[in-house]
N, C-alpha and C. Protein backbone atom coordinates (compact mmCIF):
# COMPACT_ATOMS: atom_id res chain seq x y z
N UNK A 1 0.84 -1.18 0.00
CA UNK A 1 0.00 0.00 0.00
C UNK A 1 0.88 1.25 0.00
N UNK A 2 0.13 1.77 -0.91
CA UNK A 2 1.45 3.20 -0.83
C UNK A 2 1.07 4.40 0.12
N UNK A 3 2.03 5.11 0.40
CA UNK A 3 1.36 6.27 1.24
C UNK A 3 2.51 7.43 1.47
N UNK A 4 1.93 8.52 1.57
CA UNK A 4 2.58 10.11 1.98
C UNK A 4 3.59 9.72 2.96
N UNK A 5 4.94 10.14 2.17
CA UNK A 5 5.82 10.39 2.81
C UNK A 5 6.72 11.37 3.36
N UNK A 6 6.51 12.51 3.99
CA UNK A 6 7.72 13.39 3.74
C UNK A 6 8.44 13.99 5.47
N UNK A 7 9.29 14.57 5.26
CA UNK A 7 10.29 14.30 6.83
C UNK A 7 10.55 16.13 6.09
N UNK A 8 10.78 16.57 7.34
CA UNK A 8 11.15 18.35 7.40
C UNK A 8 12.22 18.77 8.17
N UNK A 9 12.99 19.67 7.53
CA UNK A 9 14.28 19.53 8.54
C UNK A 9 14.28 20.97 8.66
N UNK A 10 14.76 22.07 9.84
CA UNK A 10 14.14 23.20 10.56
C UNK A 10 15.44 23.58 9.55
N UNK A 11 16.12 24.86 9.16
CA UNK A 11 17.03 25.38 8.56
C UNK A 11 17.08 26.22 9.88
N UNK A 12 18.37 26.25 10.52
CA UNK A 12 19.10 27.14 11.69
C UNK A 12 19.10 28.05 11.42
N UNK A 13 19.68 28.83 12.27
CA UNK A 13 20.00 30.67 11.61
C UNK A 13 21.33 30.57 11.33
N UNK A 14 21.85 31.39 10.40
CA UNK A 14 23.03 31.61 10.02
C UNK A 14 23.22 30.24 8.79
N UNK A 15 22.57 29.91 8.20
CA UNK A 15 22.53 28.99 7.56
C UNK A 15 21.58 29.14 6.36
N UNK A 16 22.03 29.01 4.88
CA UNK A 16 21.41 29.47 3.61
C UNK A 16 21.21 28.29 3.20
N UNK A 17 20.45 27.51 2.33
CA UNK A 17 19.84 26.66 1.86
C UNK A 17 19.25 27.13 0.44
N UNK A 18 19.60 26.54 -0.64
CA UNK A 18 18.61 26.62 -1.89
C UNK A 18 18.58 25.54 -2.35
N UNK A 19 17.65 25.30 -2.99
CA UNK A 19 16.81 24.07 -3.71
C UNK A 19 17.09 24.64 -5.05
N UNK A 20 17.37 23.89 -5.88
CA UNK A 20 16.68 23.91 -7.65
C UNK A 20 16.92 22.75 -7.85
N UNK A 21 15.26 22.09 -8.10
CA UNK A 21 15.03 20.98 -8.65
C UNK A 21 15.68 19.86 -7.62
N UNK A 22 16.99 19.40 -8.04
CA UNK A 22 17.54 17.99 -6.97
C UNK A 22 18.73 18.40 -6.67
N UNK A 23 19.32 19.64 -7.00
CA UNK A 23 20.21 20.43 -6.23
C UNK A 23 20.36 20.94 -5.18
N UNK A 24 20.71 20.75 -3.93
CA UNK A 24 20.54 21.48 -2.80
C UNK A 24 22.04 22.03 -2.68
N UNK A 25 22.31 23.15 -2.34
CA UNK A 25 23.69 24.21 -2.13
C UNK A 25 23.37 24.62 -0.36
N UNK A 26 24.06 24.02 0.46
CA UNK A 26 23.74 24.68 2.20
C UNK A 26 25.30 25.42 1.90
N UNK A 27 25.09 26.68 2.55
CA UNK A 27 26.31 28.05 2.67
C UNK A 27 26.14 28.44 4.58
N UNK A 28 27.13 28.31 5.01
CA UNK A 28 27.38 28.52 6.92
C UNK A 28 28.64 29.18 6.63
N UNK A 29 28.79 29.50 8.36
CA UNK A 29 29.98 30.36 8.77
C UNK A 29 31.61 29.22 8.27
N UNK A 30 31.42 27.86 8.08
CA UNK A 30 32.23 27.31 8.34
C UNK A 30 32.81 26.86 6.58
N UNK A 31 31.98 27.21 5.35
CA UNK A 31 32.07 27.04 4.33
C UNK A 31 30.80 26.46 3.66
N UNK A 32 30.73 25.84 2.14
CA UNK A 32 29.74 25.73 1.15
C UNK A 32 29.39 24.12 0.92
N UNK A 33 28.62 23.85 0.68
CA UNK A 33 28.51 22.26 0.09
C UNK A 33 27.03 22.20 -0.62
N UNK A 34 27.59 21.17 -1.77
CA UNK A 34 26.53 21.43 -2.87
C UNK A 34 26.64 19.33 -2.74
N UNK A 35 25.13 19.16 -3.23
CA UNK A 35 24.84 17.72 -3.49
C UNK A 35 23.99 17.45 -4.20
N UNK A 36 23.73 16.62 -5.33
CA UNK A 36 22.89 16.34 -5.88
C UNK A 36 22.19 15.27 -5.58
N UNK A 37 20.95 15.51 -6.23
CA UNK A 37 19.86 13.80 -5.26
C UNK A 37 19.19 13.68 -6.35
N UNK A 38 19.79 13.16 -7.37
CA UNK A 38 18.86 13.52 -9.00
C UNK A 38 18.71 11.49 -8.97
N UNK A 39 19.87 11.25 -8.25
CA UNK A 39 19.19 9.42 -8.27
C UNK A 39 18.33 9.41 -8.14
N UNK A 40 17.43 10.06 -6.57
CA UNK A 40 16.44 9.90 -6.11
C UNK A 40 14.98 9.74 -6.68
N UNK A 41 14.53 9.08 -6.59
CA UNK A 41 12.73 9.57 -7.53
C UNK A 41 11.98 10.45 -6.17
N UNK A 42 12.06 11.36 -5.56
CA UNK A 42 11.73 12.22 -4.26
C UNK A 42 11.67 13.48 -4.63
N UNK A 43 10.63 14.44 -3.98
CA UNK A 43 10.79 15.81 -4.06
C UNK A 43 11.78 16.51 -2.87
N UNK A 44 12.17 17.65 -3.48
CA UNK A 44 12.64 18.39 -2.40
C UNK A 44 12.25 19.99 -2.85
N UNK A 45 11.91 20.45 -1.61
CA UNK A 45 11.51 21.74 -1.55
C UNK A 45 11.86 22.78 -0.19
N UNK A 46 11.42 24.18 -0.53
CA UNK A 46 12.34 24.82 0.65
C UNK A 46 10.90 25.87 0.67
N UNK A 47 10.68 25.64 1.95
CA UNK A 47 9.24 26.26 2.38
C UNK A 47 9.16 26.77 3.88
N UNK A 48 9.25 28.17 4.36
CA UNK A 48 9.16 28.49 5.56
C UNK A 48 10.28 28.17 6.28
N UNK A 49 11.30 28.43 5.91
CA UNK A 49 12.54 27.91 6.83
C UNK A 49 12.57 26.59 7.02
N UNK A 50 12.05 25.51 6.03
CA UNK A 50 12.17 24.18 6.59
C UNK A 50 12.64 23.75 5.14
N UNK A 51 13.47 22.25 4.91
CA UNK A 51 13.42 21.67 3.71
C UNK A 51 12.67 20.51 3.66
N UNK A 52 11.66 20.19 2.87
CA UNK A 52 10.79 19.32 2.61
C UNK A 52 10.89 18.05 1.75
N UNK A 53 11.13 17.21 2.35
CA UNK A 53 11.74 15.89 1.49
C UNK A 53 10.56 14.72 1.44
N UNK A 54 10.22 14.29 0.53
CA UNK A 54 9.43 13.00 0.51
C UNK A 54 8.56 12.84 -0.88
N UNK A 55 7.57 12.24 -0.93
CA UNK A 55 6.97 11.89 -2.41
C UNK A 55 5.59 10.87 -1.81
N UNK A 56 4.76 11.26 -2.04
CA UNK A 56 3.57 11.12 -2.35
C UNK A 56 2.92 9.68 -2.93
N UNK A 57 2.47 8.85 -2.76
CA UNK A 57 2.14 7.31 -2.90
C UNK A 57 3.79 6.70 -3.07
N UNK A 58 4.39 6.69 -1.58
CA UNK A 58 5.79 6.09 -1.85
C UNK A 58 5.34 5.00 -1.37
N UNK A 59 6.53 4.35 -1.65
CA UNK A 59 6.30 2.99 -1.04
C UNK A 59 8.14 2.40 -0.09
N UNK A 60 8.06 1.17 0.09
CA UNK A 60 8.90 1.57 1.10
C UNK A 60 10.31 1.52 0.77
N UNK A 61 10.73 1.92 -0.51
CA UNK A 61 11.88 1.90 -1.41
C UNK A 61 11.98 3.54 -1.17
N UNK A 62 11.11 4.01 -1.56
CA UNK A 62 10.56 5.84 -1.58
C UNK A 62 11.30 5.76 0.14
N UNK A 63 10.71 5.32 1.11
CA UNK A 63 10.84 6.18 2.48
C UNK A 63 12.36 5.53 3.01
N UNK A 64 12.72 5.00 2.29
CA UNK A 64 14.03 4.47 2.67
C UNK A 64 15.31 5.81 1.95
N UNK A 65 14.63 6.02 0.32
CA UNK A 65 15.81 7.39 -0.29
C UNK A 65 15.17 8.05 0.77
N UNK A 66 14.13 8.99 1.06
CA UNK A 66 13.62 9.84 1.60
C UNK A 66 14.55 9.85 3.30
N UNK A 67 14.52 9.05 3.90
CA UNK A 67 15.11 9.18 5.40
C UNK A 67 16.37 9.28 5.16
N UNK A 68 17.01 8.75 4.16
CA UNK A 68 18.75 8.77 3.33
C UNK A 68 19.01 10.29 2.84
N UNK A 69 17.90 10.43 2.25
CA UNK A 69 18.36 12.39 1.44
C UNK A 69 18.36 13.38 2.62
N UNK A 70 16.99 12.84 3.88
CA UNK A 70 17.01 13.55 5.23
C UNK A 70 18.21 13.74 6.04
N UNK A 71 18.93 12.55 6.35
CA UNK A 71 20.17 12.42 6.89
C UNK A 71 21.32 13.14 5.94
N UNK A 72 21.68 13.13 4.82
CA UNK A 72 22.51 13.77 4.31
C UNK A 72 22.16 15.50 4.10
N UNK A 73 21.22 15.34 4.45
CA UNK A 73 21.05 17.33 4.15
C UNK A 73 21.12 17.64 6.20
N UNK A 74 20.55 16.84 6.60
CA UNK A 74 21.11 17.24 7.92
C UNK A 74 22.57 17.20 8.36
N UNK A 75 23.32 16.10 7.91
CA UNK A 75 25.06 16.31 7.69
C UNK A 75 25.17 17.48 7.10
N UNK A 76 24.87 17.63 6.13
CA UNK A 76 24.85 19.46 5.29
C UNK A 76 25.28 20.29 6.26
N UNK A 77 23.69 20.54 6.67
CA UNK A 77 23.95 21.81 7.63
C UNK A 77 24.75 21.78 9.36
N UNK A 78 25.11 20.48 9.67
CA UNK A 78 26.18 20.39 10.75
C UNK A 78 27.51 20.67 10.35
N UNK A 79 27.65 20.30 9.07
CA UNK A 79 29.08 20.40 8.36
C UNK A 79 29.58 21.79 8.34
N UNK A 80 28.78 22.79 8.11
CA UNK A 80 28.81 23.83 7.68
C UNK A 80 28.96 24.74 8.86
N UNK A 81 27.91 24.44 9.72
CA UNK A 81 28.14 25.24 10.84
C UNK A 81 29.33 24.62 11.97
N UNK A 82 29.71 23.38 11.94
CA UNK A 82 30.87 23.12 12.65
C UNK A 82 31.39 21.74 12.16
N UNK A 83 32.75 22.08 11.50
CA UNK A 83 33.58 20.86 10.94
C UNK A 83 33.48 20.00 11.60
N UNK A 84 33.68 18.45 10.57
CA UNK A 84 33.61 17.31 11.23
C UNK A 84 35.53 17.15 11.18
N UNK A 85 35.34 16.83 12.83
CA UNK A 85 36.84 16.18 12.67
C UNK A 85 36.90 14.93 13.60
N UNK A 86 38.36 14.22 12.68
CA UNK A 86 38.73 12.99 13.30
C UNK A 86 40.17 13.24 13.60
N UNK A 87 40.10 12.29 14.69
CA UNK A 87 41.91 12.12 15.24
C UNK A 87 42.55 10.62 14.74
N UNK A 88 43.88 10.59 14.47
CA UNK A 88 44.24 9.27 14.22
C UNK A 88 45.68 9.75 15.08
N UNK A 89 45.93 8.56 15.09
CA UNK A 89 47.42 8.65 15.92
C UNK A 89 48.65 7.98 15.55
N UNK A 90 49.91 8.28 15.21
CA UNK A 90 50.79 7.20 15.11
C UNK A 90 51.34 6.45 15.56
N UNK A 91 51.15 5.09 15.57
CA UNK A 91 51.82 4.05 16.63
C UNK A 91 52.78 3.10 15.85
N UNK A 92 53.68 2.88 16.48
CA UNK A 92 54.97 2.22 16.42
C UNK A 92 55.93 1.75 17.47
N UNK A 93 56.58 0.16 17.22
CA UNK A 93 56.94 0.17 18.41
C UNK A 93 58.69 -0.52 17.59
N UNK A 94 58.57 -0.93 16.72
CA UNK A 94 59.80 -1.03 16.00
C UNK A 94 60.71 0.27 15.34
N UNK A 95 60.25 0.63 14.71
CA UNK A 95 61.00 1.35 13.47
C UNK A 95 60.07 2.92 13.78
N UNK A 96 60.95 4.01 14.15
CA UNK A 96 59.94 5.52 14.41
C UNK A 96 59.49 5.78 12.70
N UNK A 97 58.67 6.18 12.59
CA UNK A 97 58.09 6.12 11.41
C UNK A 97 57.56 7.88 11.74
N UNK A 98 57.75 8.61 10.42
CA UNK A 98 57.35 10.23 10.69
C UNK A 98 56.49 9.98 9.44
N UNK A 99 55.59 11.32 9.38
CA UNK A 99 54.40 11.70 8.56
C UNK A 99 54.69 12.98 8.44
N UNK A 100 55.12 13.25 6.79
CA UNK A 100 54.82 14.83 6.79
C UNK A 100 54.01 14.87 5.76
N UNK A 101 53.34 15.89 5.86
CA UNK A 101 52.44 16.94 4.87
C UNK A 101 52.58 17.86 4.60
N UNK A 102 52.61 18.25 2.78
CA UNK A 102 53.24 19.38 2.00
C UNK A 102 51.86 19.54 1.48
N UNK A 103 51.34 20.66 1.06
CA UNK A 103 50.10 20.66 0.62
C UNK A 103 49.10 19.48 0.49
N UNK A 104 49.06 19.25 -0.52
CA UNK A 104 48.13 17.86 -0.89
C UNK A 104 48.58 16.48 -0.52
N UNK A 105 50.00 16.21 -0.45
CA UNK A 105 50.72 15.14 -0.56
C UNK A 105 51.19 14.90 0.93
N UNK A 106 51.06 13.65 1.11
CA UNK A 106 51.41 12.90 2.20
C UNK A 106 52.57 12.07 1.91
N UNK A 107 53.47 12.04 2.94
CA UNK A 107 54.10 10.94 2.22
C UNK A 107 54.59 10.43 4.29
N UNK A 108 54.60 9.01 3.95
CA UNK A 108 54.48 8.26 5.24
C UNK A 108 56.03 7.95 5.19
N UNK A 109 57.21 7.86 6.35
CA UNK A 109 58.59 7.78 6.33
C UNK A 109 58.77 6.63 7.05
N UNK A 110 60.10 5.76 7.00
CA UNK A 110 60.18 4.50 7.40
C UNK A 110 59.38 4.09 8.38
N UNK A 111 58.28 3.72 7.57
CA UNK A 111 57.00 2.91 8.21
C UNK A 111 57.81 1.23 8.28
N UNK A 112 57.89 0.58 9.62
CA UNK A 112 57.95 -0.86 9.55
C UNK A 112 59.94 -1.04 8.79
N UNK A 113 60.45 -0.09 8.87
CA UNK A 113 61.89 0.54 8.16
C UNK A 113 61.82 0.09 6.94
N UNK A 114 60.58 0.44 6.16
CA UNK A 114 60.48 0.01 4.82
C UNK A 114 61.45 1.72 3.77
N UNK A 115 62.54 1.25 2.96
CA UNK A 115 63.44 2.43 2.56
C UNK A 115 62.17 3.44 1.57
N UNK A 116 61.29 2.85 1.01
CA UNK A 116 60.50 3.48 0.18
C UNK A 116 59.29 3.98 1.26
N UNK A 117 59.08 5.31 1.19
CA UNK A 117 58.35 6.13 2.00
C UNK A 117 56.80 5.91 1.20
N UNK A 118 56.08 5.64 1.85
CA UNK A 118 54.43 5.71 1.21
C UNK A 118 53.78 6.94 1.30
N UNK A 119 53.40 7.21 -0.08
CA UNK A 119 52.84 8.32 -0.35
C UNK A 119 51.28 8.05 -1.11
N UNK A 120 50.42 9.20 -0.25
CA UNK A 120 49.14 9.52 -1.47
C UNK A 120 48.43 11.29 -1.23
N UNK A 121 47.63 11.58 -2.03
CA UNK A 121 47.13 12.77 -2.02
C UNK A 121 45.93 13.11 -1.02
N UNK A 122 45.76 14.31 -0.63
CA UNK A 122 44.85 14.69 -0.24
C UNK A 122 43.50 14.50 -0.98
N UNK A 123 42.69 15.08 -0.33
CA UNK A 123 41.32 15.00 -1.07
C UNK A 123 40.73 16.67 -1.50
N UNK A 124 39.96 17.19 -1.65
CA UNK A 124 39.86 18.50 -1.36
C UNK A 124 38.62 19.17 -0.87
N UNK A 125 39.49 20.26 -0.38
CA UNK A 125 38.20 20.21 0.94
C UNK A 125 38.63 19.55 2.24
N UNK A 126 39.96 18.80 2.48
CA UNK A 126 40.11 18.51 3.74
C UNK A 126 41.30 19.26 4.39
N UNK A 127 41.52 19.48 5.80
CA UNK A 127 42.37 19.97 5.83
C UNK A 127 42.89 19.08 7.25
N UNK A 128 44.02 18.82 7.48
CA UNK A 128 44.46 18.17 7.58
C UNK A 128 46.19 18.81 8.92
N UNK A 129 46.06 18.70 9.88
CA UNK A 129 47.26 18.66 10.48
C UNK A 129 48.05 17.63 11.74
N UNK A 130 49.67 18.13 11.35
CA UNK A 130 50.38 16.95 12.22
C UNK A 130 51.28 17.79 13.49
N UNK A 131 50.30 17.51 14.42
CA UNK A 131 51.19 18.00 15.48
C UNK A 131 51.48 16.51 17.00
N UNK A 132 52.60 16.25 16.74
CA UNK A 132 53.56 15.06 16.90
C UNK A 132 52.88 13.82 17.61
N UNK A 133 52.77 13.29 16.57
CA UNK A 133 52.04 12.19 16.65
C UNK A 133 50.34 12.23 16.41
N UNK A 134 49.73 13.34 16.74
CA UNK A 134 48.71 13.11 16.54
C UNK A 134 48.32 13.70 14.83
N UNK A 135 47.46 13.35 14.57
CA UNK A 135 46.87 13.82 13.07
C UNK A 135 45.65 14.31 13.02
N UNK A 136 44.98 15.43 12.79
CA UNK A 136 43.75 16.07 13.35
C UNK A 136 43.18 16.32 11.49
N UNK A 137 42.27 15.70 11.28
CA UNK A 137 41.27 15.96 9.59
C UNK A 137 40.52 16.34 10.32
N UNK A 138 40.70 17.56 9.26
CA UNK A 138 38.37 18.44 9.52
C UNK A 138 38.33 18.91 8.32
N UNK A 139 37.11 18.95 7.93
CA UNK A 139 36.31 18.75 6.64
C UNK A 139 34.89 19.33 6.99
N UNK A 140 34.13 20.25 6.30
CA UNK A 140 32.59 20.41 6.46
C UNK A 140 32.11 19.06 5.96
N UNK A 141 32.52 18.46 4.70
CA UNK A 141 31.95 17.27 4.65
C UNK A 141 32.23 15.82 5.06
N UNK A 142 31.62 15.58 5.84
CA UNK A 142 31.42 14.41 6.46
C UNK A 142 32.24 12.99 5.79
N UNK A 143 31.89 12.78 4.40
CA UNK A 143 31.86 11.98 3.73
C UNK A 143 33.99 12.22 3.51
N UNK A 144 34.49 13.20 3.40
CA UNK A 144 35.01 13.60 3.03
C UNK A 144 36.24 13.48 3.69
N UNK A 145 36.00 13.92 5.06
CA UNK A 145 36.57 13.33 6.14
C UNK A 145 36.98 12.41 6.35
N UNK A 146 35.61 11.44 6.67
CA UNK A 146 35.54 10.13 6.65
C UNK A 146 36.91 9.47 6.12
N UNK A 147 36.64 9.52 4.43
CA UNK A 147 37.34 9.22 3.56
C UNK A 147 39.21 9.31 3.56
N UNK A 148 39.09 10.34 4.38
CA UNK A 148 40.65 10.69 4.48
C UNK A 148 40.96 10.15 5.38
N UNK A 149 40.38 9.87 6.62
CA UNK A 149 40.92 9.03 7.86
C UNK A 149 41.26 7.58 7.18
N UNK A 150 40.32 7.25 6.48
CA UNK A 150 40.34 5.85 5.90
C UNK A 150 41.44 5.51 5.34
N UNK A 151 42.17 7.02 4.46
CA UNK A 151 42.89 6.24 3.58
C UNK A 151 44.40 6.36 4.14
N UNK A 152 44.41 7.20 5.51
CA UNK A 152 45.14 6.86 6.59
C UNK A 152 45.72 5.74 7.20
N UNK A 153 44.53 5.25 7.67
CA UNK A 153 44.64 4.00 8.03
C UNK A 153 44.84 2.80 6.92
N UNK A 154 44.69 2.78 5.98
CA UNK A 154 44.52 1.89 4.73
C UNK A 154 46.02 2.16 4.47
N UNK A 155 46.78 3.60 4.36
CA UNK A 155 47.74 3.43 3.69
C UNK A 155 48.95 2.83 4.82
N UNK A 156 48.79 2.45 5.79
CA UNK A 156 49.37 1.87 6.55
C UNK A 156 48.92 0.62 7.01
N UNK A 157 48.50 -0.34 6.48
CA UNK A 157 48.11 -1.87 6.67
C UNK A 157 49.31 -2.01 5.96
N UNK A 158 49.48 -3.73 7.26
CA UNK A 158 50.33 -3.94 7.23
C UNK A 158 49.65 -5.67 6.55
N UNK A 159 50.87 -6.44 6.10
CA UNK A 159 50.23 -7.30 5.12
C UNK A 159 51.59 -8.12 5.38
N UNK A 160 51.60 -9.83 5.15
CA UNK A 160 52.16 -10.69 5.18
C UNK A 160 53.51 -10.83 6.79
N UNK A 161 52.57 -10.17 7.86
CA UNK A 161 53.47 -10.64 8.72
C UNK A 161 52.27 -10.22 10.37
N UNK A 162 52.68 -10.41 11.13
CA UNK A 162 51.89 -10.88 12.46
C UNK A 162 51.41 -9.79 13.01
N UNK A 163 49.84 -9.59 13.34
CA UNK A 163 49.81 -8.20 13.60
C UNK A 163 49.92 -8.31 15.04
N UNK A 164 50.19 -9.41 15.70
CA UNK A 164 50.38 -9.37 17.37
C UNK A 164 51.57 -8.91 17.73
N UNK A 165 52.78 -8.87 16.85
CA UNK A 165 53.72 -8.47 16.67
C UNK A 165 54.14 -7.06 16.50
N UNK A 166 53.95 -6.90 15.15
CA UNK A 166 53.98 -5.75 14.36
C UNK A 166 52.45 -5.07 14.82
N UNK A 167 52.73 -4.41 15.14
CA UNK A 167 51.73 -3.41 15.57
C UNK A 167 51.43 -1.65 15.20
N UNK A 168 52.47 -1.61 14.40
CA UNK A 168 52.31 -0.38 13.91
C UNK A 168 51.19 0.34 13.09
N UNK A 169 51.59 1.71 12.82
CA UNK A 169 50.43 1.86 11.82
C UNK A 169 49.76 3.42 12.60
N UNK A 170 48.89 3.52 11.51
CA UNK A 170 47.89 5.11 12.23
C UNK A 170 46.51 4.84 12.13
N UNK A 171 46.01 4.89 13.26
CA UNK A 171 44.86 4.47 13.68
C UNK A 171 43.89 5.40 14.33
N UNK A 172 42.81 5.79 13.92
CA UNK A 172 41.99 6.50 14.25
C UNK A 172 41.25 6.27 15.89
N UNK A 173 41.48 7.31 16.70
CA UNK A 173 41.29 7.30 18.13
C UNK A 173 39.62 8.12 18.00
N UNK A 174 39.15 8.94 17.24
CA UNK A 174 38.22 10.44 17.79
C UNK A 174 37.68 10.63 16.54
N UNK A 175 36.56 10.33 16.09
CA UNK A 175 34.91 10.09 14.96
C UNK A 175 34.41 11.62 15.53
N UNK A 176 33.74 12.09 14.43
CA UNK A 176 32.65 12.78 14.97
C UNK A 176 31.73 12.71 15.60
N UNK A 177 31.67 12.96 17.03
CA UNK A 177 30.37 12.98 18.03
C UNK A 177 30.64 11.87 18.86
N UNK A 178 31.79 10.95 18.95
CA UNK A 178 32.50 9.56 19.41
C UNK A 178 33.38 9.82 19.59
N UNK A 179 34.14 8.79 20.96
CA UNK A 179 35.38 8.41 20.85
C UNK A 179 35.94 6.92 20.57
N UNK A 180 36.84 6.46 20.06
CA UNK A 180 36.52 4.91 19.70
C UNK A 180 37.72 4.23 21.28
């Protein structure tokens, strides 16, 4: 049976919001983020200081995008008004292993006393600092963030030897709104 679906999310003060069509653009003190929801088969609209998400004989495929487009426009406007940040940390108990960052580029230094230093890029939009030992990403977007802690930790897995042992590596301690 199908039925009316739609979820409303309050727009804060200090916080701009426009709609066109499946475009939503949220603008805060903290920077801009634009997303598209054109996958979606859902309306969105901007009415009275609220944004209006849902669609009309949905069914439960409909209220599943619908609570999904809700949650990401509410990340929106948290992003904006206060960065998401994560902590990771460097641990080592063999080989001191340093991390520097030059603009975009990371490059990881005798990790595990491997002579070739591991390197990858930033993302953009994140920003990113190393003050000794710890590693602090903040990002308005969530996703974005996320993503960079990940590839943190990813670019330091360790592979073909004992991790009860070898224990090194950079590992995320501090999530947004968590501590792990």
């Amino acid at each position: 049976m199908k039925k009316e679906i739609f979820q409303e999310i309050e727009i804060p003060k200090g916080v701009e919001v426009e709609v066109k069509k499946c475009l939503v653009i949220v603008k805060g003190p903290e920077g801009e983020l634009k997303r598209n929801f054109n996958l979606y088969k859902i309306s969105l609209e901007k009415k009275d200081g609220k944004i209006i998400i849902g669609n009309k004989k949905s069914t439960k495929n409909e209220k599943r995008k619908t609570n999904t487009t809700a949650a990401h426009i509410r990340n929106m406007i948290k992003g904006v008004q206060e960065k998401f940040e994560y902590k990771l940390k460097v641990c080592f108990n063999h080989f001191p292993s340093t991390v520097d960052i030059k603009g975009k580029k990371v490059t990881i230094k005798n990790f595990l006393g491997e002579k070739v230093p591991r390197e990858f890029e930033l993302l953009n939009g994140v920003e990113v600092k190393n003050e000794g030992g710890i590693i602090t990403v903040s990002s308005c977007d969530l996703e974005l963030a996320g993503q960079t802690a990940a590839t943190f930790e990813s670019a330091t897995r360790i592979s073909k030897r004992d991790r009860r042992v070898f224990q090194d590596g950079i590992f995320i301690t501090n999530k947004p709104g968590r501590e792990i």
